[in-house]
N, C-alpha and C. Protein backbone atom coordinates (compact mmCIF):
# COMPACT_ATOMS: atom_id res chain seq x y z
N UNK A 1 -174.75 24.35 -28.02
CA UNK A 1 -175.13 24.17 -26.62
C UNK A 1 -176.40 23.35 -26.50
N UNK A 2 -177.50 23.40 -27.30
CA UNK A 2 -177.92 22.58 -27.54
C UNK A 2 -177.86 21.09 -27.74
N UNK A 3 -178.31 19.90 -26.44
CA UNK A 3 -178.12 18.57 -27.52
C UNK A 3 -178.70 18.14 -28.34
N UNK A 4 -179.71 18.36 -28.98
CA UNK A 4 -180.95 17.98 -30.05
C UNK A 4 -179.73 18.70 -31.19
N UNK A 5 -179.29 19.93 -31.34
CA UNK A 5 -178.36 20.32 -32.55
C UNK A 5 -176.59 19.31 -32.54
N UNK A 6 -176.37 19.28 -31.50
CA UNK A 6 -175.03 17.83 -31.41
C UNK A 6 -175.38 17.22 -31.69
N UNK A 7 -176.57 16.64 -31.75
CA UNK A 7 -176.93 14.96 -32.37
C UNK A 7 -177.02 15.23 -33.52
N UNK A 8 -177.76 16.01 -33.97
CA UNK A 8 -178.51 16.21 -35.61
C UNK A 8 -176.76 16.54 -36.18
N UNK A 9 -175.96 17.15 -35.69
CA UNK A 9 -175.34 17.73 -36.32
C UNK A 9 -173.97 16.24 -36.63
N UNK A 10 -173.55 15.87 -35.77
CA UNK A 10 -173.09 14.55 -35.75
C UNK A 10 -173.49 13.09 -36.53
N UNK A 11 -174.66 13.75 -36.75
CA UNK A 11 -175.44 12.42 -37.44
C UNK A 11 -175.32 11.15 -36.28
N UNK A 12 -175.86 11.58 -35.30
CA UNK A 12 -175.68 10.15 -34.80
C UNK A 12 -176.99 9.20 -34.64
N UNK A 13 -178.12 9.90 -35.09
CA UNK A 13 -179.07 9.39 -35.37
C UNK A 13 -179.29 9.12 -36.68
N UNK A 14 -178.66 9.33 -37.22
CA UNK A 14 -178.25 8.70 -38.62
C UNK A 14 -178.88 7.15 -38.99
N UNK A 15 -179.77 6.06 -39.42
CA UNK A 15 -179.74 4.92 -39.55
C UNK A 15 -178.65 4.59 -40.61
N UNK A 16 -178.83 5.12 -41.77
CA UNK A 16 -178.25 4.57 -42.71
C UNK A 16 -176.98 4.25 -42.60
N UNK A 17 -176.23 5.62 -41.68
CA UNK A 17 -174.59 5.83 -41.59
C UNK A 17 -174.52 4.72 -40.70
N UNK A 18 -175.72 4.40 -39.46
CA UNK A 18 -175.20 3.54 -38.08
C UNK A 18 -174.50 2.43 -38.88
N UNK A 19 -176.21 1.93 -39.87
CA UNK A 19 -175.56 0.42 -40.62
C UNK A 19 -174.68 0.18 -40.76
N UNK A 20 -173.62 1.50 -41.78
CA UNK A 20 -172.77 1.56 -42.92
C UNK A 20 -171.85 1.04 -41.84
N UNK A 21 -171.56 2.04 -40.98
CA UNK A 21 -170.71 2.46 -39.55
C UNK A 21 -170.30 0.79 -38.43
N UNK A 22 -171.30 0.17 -38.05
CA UNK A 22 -171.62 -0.53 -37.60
C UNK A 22 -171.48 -1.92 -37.82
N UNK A 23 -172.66 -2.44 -38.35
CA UNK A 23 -173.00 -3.70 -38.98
C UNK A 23 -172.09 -4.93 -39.81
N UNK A 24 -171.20 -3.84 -40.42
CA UNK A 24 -170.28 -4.90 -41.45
C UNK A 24 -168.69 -5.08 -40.59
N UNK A 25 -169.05 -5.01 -39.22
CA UNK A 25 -167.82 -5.20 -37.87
C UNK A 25 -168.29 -5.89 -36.93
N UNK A 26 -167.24 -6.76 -35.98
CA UNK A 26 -167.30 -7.87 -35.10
C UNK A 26 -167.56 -6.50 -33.81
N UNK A 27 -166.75 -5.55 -33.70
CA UNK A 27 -166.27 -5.11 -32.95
C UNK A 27 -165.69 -3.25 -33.33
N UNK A 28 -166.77 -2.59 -32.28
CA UNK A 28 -166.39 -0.96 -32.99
C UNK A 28 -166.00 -0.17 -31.99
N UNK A 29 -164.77 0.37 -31.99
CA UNK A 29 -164.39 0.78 -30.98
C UNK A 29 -164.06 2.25 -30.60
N UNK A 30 -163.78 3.34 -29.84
CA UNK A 30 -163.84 4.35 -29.72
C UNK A 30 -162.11 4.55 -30.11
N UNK A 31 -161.85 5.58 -30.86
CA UNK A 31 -161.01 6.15 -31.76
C UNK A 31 -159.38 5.83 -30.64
N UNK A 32 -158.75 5.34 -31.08
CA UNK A 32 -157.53 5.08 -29.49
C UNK A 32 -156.96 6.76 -29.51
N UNK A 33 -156.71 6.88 -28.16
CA UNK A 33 -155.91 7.79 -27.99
C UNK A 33 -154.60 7.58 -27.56
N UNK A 34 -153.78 8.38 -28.17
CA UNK A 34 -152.43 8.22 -27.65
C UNK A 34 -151.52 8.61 -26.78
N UNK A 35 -151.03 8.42 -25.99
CA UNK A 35 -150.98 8.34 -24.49
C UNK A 35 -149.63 9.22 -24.81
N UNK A 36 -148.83 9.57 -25.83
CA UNK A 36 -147.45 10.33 -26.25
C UNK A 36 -148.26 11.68 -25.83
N UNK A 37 -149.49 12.11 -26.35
CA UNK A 37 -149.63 13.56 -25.95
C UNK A 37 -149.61 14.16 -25.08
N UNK A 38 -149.54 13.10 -24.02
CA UNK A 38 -149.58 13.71 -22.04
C UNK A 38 -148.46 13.41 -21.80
N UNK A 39 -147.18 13.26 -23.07
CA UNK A 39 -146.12 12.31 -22.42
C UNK A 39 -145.69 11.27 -21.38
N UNK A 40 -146.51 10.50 -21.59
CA UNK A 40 -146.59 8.59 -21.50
C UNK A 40 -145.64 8.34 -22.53
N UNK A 41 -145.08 7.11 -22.13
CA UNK A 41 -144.29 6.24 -22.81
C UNK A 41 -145.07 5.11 -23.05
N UNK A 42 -145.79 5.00 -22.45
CA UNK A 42 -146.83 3.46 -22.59
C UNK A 42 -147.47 3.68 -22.05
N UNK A 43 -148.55 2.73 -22.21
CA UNK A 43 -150.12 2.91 -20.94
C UNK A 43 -149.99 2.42 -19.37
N UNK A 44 -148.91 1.71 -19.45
CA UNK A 44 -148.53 1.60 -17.95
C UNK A 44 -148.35 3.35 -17.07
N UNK A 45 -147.87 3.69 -17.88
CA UNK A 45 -147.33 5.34 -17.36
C UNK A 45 -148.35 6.04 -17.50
N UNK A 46 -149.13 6.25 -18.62
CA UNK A 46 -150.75 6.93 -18.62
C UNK A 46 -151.90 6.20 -17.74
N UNK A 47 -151.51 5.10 -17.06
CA UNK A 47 -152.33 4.49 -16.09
C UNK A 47 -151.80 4.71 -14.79
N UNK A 48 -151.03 5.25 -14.36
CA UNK A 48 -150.30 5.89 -13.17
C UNK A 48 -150.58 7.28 -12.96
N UNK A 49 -150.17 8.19 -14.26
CA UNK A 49 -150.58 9.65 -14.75
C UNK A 49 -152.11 10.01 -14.72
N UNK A 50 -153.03 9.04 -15.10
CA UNK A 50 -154.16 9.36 -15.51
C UNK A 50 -155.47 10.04 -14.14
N UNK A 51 -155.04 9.38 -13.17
CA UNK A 51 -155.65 9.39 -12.11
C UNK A 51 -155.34 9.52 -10.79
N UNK A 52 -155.69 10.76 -9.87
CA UNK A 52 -154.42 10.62 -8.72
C UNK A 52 -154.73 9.72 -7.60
N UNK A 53 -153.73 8.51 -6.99
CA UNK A 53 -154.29 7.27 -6.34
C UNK A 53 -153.77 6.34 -7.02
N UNK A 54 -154.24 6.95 -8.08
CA UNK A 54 -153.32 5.13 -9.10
C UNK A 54 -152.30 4.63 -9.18
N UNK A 55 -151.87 3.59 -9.03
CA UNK A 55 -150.10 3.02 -8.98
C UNK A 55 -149.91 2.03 -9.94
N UNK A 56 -148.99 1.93 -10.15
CA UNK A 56 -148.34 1.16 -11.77
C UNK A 56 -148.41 -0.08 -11.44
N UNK A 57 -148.63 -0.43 -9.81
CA UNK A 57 -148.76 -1.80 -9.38
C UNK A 57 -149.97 -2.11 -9.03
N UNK A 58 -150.81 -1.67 -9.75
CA UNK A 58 -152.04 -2.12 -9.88
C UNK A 58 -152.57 -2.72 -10.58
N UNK A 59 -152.00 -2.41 -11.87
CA UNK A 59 -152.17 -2.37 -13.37
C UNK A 59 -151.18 -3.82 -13.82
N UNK A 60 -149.91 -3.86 -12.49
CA UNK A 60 -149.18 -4.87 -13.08
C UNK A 60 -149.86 -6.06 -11.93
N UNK A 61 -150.61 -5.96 -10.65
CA UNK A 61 -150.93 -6.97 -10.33
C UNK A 61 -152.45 -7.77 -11.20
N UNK A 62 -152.98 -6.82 -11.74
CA UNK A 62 -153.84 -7.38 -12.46
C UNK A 62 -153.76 -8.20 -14.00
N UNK A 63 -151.94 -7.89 -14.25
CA UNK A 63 -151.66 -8.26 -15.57
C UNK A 63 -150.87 -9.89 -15.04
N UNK A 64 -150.08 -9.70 -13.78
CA UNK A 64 -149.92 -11.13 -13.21
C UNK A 64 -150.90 -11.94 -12.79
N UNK A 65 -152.37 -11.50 -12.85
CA UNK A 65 -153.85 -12.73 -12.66
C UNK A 65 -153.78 -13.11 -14.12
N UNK A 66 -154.00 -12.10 -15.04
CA UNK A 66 -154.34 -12.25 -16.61
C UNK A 66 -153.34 -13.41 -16.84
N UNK A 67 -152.38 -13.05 -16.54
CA UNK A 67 -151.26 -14.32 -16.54
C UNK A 67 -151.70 -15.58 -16.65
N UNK A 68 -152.24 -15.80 -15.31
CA UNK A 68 -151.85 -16.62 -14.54
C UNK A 68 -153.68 -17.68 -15.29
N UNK A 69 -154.49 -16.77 -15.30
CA UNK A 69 -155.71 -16.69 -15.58
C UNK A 69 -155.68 -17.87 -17.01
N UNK A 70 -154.91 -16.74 -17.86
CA UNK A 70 -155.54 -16.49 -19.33
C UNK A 70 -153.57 -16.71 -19.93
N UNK A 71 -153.09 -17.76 -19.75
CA UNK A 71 -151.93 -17.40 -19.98
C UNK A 71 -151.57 -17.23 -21.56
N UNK A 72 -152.33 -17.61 -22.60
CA UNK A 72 -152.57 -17.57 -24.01
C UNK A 72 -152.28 -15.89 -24.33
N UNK A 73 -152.68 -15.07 -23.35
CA UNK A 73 -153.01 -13.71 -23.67
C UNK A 73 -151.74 -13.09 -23.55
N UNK A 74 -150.25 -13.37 -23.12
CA UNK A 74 -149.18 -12.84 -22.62
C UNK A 74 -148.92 -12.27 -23.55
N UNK A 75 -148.53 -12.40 -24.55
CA UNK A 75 -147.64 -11.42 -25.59
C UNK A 75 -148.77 -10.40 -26.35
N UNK A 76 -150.45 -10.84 -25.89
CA UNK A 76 -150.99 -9.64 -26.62
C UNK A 76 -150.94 -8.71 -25.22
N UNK A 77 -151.13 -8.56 -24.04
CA UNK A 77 -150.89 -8.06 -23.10
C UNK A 77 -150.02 -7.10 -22.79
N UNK A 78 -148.87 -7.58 -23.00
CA UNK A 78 -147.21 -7.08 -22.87
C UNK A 78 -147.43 -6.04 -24.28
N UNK A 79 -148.05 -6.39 -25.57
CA UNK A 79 -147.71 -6.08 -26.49
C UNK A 79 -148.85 -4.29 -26.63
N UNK A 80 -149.90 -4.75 -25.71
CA UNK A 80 -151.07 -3.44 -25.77
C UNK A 80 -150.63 -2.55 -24.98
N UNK A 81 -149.89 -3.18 -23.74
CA UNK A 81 -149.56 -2.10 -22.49
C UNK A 81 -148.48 -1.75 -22.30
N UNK A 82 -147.53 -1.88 -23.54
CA UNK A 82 -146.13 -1.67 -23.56
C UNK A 82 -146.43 -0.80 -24.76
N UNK A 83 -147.59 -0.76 -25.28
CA UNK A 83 -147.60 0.62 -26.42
C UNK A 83 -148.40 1.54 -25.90
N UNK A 84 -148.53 2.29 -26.85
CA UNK A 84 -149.14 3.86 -26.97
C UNK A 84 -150.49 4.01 -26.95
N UNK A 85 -151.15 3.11 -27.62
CA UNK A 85 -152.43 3.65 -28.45
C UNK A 85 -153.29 3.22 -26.99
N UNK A 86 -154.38 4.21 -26.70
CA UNK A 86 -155.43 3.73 -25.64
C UNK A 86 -156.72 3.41 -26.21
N UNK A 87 -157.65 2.30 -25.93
CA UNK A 87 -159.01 2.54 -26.40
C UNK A 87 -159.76 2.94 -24.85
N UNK A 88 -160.27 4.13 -24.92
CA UNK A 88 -160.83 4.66 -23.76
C UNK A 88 -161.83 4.38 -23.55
N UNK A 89 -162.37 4.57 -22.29
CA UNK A 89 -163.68 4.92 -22.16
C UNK A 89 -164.73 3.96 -21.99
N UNK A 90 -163.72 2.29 -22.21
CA UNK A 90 -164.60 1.17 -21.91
C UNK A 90 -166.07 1.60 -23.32
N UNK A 91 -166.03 2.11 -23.99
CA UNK A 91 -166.87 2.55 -25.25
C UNK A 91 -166.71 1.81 -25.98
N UNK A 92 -167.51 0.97 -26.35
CA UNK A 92 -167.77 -0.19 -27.69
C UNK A 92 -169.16 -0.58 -27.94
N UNK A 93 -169.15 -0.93 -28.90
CA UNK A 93 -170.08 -2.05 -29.41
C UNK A 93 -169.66 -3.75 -30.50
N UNK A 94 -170.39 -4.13 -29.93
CA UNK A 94 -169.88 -5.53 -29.97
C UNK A 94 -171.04 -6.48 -30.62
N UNK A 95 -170.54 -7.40 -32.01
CA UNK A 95 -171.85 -8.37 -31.80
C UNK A 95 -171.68 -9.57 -30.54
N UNK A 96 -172.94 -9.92 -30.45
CA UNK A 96 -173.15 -10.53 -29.40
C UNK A 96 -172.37 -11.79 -29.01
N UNK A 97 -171.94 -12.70 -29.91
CA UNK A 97 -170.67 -13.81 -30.18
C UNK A 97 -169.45 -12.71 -29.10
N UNK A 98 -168.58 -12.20 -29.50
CA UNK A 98 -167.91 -11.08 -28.94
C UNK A 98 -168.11 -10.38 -27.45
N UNK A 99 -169.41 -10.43 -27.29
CA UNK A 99 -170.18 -9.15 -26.22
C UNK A 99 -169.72 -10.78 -25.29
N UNK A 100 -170.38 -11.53 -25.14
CA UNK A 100 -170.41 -12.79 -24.29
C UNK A 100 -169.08 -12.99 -23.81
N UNK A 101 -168.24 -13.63 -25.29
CA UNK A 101 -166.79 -14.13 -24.86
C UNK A 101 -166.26 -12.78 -24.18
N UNK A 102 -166.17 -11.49 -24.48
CA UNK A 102 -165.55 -10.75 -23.65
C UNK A 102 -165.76 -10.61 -22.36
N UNK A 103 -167.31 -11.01 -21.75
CA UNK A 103 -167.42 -10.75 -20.11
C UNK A 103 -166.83 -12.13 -19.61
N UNK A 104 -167.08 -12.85 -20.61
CA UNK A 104 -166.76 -14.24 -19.92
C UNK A 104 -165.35 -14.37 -19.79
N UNK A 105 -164.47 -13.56 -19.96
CA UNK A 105 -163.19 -13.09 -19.65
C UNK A 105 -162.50 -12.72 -18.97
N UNK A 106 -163.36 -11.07 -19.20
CA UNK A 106 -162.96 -10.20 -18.23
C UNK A 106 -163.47 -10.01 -17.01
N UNK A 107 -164.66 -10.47 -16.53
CA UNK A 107 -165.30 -10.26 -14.72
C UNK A 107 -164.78 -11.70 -14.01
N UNK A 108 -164.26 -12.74 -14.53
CA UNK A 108 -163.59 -13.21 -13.45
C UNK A 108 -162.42 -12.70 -12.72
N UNK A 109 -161.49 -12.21 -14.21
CA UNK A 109 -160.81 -11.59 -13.37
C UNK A 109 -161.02 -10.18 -12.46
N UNK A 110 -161.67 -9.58 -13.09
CA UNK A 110 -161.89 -8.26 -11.96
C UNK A 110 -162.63 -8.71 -10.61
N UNK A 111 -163.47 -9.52 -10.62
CA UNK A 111 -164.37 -10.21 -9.07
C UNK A 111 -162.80 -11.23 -8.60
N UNK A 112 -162.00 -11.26 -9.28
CA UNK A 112 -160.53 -11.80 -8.41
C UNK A 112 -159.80 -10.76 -7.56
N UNK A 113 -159.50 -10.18 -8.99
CA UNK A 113 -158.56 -8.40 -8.53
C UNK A 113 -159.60 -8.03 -7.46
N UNK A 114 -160.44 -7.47 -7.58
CA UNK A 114 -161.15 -7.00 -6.30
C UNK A 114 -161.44 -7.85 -4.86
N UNK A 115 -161.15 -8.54 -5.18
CA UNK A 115 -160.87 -9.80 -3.85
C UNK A 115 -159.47 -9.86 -3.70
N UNK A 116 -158.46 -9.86 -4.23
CA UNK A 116 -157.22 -9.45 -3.57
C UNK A 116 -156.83 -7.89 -2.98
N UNK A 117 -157.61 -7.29 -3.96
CA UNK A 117 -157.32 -5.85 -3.11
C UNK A 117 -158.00 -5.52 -1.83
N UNK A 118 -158.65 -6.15 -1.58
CA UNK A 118 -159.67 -6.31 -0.20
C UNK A 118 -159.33 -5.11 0.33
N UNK A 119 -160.52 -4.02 -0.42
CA UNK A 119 -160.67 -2.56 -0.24
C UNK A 119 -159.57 -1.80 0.15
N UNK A 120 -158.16 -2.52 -0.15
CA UNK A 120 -157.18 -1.18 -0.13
C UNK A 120 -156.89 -0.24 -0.90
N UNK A 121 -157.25 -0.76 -1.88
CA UNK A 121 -157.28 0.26 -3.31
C UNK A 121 -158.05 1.09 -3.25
N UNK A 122 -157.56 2.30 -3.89
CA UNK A 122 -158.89 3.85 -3.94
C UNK A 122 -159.86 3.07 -4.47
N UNK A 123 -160.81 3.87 -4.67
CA UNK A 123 -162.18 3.43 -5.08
C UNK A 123 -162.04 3.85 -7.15
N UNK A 124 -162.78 2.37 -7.36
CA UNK A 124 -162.76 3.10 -8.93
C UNK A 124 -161.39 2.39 -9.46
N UNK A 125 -160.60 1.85 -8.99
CA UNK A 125 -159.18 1.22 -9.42
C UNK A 125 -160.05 0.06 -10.17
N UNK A 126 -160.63 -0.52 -9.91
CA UNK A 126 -160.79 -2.09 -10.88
C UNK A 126 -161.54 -1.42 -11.69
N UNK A 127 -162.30 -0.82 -12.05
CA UNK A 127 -163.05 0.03 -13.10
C UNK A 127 -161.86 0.36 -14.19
N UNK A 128 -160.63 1.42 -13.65
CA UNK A 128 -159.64 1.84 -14.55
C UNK A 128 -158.99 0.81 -14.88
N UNK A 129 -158.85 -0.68 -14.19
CA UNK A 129 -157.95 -0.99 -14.97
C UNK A 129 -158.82 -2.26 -16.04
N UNK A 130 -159.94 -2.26 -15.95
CA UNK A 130 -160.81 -2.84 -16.80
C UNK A 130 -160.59 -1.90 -18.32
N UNK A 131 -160.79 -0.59 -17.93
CA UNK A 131 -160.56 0.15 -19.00
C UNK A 131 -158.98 -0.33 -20.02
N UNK A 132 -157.97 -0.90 -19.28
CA UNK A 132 -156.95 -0.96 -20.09
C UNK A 132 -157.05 -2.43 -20.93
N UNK A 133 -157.79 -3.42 -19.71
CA UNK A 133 -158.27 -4.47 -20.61
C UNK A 133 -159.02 -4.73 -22.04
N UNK A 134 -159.49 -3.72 -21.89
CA UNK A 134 -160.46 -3.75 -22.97
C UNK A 134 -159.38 -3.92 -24.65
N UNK A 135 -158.70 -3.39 -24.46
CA UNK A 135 -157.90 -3.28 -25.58
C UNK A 135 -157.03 -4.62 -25.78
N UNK A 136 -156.86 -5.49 -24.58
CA UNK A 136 -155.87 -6.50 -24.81
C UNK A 136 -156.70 -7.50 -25.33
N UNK A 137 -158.09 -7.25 -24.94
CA UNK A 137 -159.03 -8.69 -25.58
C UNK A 137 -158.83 -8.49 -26.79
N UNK A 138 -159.53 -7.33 -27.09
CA UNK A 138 -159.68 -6.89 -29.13
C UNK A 138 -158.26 -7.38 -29.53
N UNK A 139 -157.22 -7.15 -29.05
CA UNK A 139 -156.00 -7.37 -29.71
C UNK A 139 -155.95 -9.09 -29.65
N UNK A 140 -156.04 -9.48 -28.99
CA UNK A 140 -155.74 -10.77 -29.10
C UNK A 140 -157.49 -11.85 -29.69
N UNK A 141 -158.16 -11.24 -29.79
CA UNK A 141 -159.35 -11.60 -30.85
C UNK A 141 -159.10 -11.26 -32.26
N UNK A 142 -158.56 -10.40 -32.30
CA UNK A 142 -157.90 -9.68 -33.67
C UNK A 142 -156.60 -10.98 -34.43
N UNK A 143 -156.23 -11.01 -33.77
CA UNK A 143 -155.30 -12.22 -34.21
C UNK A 143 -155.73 -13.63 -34.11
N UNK A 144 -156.23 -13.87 -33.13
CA UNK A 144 -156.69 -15.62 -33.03
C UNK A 144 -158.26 -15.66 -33.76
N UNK A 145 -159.30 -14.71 -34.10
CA UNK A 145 -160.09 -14.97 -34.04
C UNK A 145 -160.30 -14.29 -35.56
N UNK A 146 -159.60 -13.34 -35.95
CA UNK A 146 -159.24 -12.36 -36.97
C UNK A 146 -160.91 -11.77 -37.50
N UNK A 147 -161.55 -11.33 -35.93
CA UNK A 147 -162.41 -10.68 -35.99
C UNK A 147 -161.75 -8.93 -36.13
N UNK A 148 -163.45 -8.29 -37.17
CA UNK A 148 -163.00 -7.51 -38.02
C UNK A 148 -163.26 -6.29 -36.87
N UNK A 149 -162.83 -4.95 -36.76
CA UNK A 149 -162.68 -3.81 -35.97
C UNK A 149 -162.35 -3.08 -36.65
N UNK A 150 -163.36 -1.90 -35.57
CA UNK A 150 -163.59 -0.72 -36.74
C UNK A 150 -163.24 0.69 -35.62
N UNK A 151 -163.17 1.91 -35.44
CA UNK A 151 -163.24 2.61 -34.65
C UNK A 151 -163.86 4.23 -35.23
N UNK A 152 -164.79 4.40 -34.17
CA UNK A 152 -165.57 6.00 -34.41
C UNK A 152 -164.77 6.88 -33.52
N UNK A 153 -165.13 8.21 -34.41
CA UNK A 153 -164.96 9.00 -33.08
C UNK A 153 -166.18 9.46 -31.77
N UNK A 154 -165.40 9.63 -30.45
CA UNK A 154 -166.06 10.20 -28.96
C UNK A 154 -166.74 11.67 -29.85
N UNK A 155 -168.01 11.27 -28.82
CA UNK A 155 -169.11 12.61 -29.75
C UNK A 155 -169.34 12.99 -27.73
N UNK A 156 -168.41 13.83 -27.32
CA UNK A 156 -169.52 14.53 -26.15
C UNK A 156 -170.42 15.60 -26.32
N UNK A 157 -170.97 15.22 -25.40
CA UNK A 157 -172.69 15.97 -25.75
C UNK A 157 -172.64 17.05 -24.79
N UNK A 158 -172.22 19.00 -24.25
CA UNK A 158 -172.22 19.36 -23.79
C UNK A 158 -173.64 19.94 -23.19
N UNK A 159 -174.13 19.88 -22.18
CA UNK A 159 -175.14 20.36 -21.94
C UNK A 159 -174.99 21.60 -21.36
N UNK A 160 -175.36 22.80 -21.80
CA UNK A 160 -175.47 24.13 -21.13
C UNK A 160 -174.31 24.54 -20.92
N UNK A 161 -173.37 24.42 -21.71
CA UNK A 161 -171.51 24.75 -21.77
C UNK A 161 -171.24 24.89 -22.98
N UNK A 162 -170.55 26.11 -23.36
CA UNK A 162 -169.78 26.48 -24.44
C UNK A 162 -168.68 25.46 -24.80
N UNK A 163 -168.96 26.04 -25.60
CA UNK A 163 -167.41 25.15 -25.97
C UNK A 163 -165.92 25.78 -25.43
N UNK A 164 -166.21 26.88 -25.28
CA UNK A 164 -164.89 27.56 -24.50
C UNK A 164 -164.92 27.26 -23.02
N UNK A 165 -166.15 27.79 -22.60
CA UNK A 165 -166.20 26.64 -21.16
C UNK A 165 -165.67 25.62 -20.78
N UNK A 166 -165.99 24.69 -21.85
CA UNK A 166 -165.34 23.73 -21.72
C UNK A 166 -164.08 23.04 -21.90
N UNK A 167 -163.14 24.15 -23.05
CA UNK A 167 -161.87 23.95 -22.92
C UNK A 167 -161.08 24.49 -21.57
N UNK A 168 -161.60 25.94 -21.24
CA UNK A 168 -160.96 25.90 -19.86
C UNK A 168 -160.94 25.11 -18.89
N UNK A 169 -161.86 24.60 -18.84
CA UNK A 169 -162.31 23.18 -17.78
C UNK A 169 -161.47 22.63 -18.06
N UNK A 170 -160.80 21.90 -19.12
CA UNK A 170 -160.17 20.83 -19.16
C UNK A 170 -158.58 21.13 -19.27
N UNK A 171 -158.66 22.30 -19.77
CA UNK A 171 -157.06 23.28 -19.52
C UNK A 171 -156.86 23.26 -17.78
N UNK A 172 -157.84 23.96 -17.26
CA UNK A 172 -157.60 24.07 -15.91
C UNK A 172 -157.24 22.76 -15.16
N UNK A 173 -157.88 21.73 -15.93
CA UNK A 173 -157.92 20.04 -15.02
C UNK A 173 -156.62 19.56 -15.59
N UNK A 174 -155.95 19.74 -16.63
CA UNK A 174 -154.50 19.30 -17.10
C UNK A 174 -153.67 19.62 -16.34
N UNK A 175 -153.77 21.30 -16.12
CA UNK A 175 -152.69 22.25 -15.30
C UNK A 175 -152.44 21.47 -13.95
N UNK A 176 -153.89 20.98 -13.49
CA UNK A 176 -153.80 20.16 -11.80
C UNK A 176 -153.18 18.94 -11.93
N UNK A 177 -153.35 18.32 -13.14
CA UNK A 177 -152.91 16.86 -13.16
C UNK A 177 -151.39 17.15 -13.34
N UNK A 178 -150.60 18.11 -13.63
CA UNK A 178 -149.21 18.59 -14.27
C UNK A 178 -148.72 18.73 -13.04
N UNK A 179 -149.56 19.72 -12.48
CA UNK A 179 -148.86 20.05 -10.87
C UNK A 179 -149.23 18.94 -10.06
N UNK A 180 -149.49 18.19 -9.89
CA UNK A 180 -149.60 17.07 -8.84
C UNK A 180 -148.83 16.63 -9.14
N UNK A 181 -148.68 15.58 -10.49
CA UNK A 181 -147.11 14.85 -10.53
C UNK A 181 -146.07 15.29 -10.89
N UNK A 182 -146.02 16.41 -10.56
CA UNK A 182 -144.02 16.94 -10.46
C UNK A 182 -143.88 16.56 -8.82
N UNK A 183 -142.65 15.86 -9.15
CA UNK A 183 -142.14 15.75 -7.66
C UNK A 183 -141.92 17.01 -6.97
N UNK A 184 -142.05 16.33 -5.56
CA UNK A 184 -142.25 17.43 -4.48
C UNK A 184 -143.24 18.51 -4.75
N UNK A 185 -144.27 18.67 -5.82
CA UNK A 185 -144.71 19.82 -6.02
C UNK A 185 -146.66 19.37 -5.35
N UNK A 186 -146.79 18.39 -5.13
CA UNK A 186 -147.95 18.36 -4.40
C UNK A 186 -148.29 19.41 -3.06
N UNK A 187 -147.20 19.01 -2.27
CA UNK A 187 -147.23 19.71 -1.06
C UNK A 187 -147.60 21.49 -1.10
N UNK A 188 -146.66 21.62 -2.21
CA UNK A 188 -146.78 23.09 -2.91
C UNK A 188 -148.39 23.68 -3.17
N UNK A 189 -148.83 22.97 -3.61
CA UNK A 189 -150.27 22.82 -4.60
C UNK A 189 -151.12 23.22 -3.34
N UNK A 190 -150.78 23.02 -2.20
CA UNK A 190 -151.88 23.18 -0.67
C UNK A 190 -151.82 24.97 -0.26
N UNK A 191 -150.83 25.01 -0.57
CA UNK A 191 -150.11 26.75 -0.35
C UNK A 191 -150.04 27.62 -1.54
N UNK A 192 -150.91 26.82 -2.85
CA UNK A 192 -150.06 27.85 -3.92
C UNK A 192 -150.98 29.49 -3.87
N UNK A 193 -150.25 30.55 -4.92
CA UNK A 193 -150.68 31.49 -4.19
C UNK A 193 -151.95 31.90 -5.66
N UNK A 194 -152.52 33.32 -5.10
CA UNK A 194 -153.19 33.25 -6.19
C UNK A 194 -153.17 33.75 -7.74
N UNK A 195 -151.79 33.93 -8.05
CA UNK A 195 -151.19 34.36 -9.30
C UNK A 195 -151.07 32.46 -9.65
N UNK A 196 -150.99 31.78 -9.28
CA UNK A 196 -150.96 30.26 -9.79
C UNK A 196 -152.11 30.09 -10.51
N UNK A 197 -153.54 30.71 -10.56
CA UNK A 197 -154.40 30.49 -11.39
C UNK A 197 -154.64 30.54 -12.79
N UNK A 198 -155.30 29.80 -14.02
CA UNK A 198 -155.18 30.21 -15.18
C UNK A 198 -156.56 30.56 -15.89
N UNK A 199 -156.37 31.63 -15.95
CA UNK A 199 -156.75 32.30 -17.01
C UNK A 199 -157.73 32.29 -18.05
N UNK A 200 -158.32 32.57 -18.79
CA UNK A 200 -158.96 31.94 -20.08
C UNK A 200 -159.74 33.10 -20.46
């Protein structure tokens, strides 16, 4: 419960490991997650699932700018968001060669996308779907540029929460995300009774 004991204990103040960890990569990325465990078929479907508001045509109008944009990028595109693996969390580190070419990429198109959505979109939509970008650059730097990538694991830092605390939290936040997208079962979710609660 402590964060001074999560850090120490993580080594993330580590120098030596950062170097080891770090330094001898173009590009370090947070561990992908796989989108099969929430049953997704692809990240198109875990980008619909993930957030309630979100629509699959969000994700695909921003992949018809990338298009249209960046048309070099099509088959790494098709090829990141037609699979499994997620890199979350917009979490990286980058040398600076890398850090550059990637904004110089990716914020035209999002200052586009956000000018076509001319605030109809929930709030926070060009944020999530930046998040899915992130993975199509590395992939297609990975091949044209055959810069080297590495991936750590997500270290959260709980402040003043158990660790059981905190699995219920996130048990309880699954259970909501489960019951929202079953069809017809939203409406339900306004009336449910109080045996619907879980437990822990």
């Amino acid at each position: 419960r402590s964060m001074d004991t999560c850090i120490r204990r993580a080594e993330l103040l580590n120098e030596d490991r950062a170097r080891k960890e770090i330094l001898p990569y173009d590009i370090v990325l947070t561990t992908p997650f796989d989108v099969r465990r929430h049953g997704c078929l692809n990240l198109y479907e875990q980008f619909e699932r993930a957030q309630l508001g979100m629509k699959r045509e969000y994700l695909e109008k921003a992949v018809e700018l990338l298009r249209q944009m960046y048309p070099d990028y099509a088959v790494s595109v098709d090829e990141y968001l037609n699979g499994t693996l997620l890199y979350p969390c917009c979490m990286f580190i980058m040398k600076r060669k890398w850090f550059l070419a990637y904004c110089e990429w990716l914020f035209p198109m999002l200052f586009e996308l956000e000018k076509q959505a001319d605030g109809q979109w929930p709030q926070r939509t060009v944020g999530h779907v930046a998040e899915r970008l992130l993975g199509v650059f590395v992939l297609e730097m990975k091949k044209r540029e055959h810069c080297k990538t590495h991936v750590l694991q997500r270290c959260l830092v709980l402040d003043d929460m158990s660790a059981w605390q905190y699995i219920a939290r996130m048990l309880k936040s699954e259970w909501i995300n489960i019951k929202a997208h079953m069809p017809g079962r939203l409406l339900q979710m306004k009336h449910a009774n109080q045996n619907d609660r879980i437990s822990i």
